[in-house]
Protein backbone atom coordinates (compact mmCIF):
# COMPACT_ATOMS: atom_id res chain seq x y z
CA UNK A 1 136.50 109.81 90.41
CA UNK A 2 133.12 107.98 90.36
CA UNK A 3 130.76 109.58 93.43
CA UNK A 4 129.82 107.18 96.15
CA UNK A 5 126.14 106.41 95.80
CA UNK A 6 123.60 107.59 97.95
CA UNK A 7 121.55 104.78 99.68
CA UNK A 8 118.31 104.44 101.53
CA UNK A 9 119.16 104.09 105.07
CA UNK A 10 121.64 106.94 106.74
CA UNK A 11 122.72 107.02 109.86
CA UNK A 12 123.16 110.10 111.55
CA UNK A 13 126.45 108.71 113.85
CA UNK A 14 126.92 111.09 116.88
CA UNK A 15 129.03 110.27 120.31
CA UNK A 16 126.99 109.93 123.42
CA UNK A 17 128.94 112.13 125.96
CA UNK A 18 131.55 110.03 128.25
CA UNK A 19 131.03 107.13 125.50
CA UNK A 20 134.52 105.25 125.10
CA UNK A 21 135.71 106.05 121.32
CA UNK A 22 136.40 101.89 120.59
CA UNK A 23 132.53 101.70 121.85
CA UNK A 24 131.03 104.62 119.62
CA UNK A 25 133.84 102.86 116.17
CA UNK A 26 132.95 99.36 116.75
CA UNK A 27 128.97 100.37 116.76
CA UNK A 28 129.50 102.54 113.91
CA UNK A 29 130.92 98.97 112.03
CA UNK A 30 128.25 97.21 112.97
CA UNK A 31 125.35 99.77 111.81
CA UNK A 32 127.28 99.31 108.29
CA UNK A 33 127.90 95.65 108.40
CA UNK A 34 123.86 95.73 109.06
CA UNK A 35 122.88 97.67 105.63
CA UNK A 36 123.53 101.09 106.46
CA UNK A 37 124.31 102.80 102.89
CA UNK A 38 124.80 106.41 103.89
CA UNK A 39 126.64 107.59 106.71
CA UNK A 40 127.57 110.93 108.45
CA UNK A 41 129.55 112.28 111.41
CA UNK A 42 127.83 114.71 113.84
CA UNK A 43 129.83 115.79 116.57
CA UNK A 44 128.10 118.17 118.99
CA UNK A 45 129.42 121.33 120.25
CA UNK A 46 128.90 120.64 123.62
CA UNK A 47 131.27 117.35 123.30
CA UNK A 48 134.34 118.42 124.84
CA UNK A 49 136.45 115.90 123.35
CA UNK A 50 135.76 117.05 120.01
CA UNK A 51 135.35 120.75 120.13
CA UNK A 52 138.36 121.47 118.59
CA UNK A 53 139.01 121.05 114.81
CA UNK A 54 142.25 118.77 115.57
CA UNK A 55 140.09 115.79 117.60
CA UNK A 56 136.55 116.37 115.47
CA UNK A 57 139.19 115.35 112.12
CA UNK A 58 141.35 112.37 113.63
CA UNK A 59 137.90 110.89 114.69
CA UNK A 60 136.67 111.66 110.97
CA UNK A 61 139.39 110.07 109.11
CA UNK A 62 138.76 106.87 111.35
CA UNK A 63 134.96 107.15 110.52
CA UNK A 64 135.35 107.78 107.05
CA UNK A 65 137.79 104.59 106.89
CA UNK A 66 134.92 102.26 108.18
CA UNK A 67 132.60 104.07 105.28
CA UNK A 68 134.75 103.82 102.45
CA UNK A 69 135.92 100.46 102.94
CA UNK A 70 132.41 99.76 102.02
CA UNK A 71 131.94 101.69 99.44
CA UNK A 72 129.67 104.33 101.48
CA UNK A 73 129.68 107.71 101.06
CA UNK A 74 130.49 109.73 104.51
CA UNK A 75 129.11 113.27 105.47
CA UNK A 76 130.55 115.47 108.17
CA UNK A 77 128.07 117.74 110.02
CA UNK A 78 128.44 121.50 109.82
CA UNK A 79 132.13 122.15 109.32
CA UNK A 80 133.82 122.27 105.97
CA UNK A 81 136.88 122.64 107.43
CA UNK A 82 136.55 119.34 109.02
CA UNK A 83 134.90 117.64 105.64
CA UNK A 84 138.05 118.85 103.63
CA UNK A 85 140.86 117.71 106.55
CA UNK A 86 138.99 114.69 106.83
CA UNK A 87 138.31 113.14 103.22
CA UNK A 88 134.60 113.02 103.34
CA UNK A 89 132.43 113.45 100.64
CA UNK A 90 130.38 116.29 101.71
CA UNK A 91 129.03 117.99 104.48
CA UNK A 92 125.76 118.38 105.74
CA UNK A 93 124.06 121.56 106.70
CA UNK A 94 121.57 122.47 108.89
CA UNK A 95 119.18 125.59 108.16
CA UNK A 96 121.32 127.81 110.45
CA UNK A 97 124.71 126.41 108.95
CA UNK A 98 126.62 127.82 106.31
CA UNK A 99 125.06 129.00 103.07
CA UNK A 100 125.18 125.93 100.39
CA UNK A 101 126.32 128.83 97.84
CA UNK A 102 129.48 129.49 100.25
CA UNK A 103 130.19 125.74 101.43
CA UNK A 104 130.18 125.64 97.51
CA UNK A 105 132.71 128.29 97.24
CA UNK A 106 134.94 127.09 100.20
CA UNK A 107 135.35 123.36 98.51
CA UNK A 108 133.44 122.72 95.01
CA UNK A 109 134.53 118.92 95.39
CA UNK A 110 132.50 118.08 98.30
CA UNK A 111 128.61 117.15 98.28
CA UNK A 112 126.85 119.16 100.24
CA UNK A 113 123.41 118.13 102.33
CA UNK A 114 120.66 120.31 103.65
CA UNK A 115 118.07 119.64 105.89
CA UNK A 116 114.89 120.96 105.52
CA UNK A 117 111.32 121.62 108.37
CA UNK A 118 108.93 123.20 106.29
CA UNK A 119 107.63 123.62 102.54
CA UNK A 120 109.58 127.00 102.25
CA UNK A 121 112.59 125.33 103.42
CA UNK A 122 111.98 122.47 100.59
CA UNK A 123 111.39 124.49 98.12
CA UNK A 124 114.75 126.71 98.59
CA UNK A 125 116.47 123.41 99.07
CA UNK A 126 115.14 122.98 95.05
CA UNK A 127 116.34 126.16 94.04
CA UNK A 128 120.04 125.21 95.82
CA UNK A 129 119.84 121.74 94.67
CA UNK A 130 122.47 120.03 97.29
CA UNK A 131 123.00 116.40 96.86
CA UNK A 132 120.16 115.73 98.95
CA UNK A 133 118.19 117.08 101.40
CA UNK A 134 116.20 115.76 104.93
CA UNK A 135 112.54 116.51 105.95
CA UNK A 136 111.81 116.33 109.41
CA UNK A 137 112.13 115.62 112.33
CA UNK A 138 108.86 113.79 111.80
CA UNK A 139 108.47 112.99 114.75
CA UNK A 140 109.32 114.59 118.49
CA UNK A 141 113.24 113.58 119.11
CA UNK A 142 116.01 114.09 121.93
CA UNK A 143 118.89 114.94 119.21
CA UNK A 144 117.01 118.23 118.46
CA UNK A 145 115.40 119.36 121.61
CA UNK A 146 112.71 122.28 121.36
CA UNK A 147 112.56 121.71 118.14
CA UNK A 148 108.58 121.05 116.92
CA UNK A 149 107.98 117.59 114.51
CA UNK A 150 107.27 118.57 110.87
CA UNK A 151 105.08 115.64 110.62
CA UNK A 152 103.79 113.14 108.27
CA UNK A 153 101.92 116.03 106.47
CA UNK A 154 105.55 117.80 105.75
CA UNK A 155 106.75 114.47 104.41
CA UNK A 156 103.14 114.10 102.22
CA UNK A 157 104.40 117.56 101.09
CA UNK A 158 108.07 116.77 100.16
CA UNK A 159 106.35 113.62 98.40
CA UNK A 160 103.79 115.26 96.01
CA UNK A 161 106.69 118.11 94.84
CA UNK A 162 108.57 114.57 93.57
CA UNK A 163 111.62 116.68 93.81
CA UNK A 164 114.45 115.36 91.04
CA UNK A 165 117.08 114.91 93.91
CA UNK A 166 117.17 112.47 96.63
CA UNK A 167 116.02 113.02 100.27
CA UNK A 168 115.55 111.32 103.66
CA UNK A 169 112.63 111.78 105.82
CA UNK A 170 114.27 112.28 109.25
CA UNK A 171 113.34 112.60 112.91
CA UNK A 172 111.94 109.90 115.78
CA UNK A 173 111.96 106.88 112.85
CA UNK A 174 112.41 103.54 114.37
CA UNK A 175 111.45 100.31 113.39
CA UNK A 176 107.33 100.83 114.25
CA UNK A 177 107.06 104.04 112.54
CA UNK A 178 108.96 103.55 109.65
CA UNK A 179 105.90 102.26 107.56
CA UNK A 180 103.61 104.98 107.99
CA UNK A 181 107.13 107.23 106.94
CA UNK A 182 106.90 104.92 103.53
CA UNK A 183 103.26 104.98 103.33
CA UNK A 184 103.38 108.91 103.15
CA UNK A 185 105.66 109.07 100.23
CA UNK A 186 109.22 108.47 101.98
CA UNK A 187 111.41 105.98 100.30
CA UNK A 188 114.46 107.14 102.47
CA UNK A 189 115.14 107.45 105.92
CA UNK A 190 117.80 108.77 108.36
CA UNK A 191 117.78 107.46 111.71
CA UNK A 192 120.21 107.89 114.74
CA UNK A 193 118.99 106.48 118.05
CA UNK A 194 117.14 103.65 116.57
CA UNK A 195 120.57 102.01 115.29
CA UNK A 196 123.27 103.55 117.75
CA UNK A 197 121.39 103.03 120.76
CA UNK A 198 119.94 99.37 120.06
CA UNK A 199 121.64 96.18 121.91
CA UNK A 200 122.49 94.90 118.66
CA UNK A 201 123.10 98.14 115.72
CA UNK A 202 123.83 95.50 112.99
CA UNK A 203 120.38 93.53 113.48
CA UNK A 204 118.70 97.11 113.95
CA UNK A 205 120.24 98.33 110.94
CA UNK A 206 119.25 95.10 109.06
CA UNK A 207 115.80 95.67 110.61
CA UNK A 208 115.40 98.68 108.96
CA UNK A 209 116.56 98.07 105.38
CA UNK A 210 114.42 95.35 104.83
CA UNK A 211 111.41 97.91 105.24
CA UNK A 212 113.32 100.17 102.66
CA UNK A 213 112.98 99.58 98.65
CA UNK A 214 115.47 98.33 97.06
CA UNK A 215 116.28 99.97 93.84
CA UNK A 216 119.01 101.51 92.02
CA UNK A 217 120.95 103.90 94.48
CA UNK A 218 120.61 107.30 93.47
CA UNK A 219 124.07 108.14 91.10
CA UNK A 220 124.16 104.95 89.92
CA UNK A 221 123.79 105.30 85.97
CA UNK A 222 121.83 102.19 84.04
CA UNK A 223 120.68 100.70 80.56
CA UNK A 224 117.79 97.93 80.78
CA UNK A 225 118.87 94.19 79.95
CA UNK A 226 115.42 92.40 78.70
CA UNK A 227 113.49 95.29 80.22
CA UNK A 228 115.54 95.07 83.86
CA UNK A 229 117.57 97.84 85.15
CA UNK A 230 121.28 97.10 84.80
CA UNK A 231 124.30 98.92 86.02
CA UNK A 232 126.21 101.18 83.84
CA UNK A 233 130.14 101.79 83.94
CA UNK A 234 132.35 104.01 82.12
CA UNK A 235 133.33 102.50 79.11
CA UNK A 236 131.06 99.32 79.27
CA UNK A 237 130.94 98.09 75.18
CA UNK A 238 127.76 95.03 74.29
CA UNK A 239 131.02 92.19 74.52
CA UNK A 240 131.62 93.42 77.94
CA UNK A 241 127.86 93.44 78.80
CA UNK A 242 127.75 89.93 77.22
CA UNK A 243 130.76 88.41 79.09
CA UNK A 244 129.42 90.10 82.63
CA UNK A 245 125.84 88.16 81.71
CA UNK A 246 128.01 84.96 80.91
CA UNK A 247 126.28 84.89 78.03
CA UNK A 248 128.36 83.40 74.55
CA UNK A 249 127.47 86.14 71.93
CA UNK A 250 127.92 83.09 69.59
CA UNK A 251 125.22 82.15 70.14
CA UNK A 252 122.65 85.09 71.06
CA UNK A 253 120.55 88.02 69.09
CA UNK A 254 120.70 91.23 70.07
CA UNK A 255 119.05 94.66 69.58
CA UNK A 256 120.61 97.86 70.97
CA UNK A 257 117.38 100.52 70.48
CA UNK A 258 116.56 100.12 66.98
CA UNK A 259 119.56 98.10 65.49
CA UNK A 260 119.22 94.65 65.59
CA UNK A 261 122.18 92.16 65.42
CA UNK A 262 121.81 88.96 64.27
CA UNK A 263 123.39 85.80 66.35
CA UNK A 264 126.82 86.01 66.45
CA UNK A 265 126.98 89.09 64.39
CA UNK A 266 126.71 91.84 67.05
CA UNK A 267 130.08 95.04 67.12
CA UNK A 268 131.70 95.53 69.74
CA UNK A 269 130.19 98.94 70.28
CA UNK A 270 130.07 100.90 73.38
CA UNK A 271 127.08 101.76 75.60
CA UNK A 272 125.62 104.62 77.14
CA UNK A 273 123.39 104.90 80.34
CA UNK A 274 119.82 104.53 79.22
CA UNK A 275 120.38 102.03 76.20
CA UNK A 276 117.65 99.52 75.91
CA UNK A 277 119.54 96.01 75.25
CA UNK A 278 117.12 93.01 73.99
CA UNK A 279 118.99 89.65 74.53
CA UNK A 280 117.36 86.63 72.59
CA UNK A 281 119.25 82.98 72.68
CA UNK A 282 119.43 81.56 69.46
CA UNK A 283 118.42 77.92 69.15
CA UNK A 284 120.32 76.13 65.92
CA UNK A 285 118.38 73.23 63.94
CA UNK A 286 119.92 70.08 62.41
């Protein structure tokens, strides 16, 4: 089964305490339905409604429901258990949580994220290599009280190792810090309050991805069309390409790498993530 790709803008969804479930679900659609492309469940311990394994899962499944009908891939905070009962895709774990080695051992299928506060953190979080991993909290923020901001430096840090995995700067990012975030290397962000807590999550949510980059999500294998990056699919062959362009092959040269195809003559071959594809319309005389 083809992993869910990870996108720029998560959102860390947690219930505020005495907050009507309909309520928490219906802003938890709308932060999607705004451009959230990464999503996770964080239940706190102190939540009495979802202490217990039994509520923390049904409210997963419904979570993971809104995710996956969009194609978004859903975390669960903390408890494998939960991940597994649930259907997520992973889990995420904090510095204190579970080993990644054992969450690992407990359920190979899931992806498993780690968050990170300090180089020596990032660098074990290379050595691990999770799915992904979060540097922060930048800045000073309620969901993890006592706990000092790594600052922009720690994000500078994270940004200079260019680690070969994804992360997400994390921690106090809202709308009017998010560019200095960017400007010291982030290119994703995870975000809780500034979505779940604005009057309208879908135009926050919105509001932040237009400040993100748009590129191809992380997982998402390509070849280049005329120099562009293209999407790649299992078992895509140069007709398929072709027909997907809307392009008659009649009536077209091509060059895969180095072999070149003359118009109309081009096989029916398959391609692999990374092929370079030259397209060049062919122009008949009279």
């Amino acid at each position: 089964m083809t992993e869910r790709p990870l996108g720029a803008l998560y959102l860390v969804a947690t219930p505020r305490p005495d907050q009507p479930e309909p309520d928490f679900l219906a802003r938890v659609q709308a932060a999607l339905d705004g451009g959230v492309d990464t999503l996770q469940l964080r239940c706190k311990a102190t939540d009495p409604r979802y202490g217990e394994a039994g509520p923390y899962i049904a409210l997963g499944e419904k979570v993971r429901a809104l995710a996956h009908a969009r194609n978004v891939p859903f975390f669960i905070n903390d408890r494998v258990d939960v991940a597994v009962a649930a259907g997520a895709d992973g889990v995420h774990l904090g510095q204190g949580d579970l080993p990644v080695r054992w969450a690992r051992q407990l359920a190979p299928h899931l992806r498993v994220g780690r968050s990170t506060h300090r180089p020596h953190d990032a660098d074990a979080a290379l050595r691990e290599a999770p799915a992904y991993f979060a540097t922060g909290p930048v800045h000073p923020t309620p969901t993890k009280p006592g706990r000092a901001a790594a600052g922009l430096e720690y994000v500078r840090h994270v940004a200079r190792l260019n680690p070969p995995l994804p992360w997400y700067a994390i921690g106090g990012i809202e709308l009017d810090t998010i560019e200095a975030v960017m400007e010291a290397g982030a290119t994703r962000v995870a975000v809780v309050r500034a979505i779940l807590d604005a009057p309208d999550p879908a135009r926050a949510a919105a509001a932040l991805r237009a400040k993100l980059p748009r590129a191809a999500p992380a997982g998402i294998a390509t070849l280049h069309v005329n120099g562009e990056p293209h999407p790649h699919t299992p078992g895509l062959t140069l007709h398929a390409l072709l027909r997907n362009l809307n392009v008659p092959r009649d009536r077209v040269a091509i060059a895969v790498g180095d072999h070149f195809h003359p118009g109309g003559q081009a096989p029916d071959h398959p391609l692999h993530p990374g092929d370079h594809v030259e397209i060049v319309r062919v122009i008949g005389g009279g």
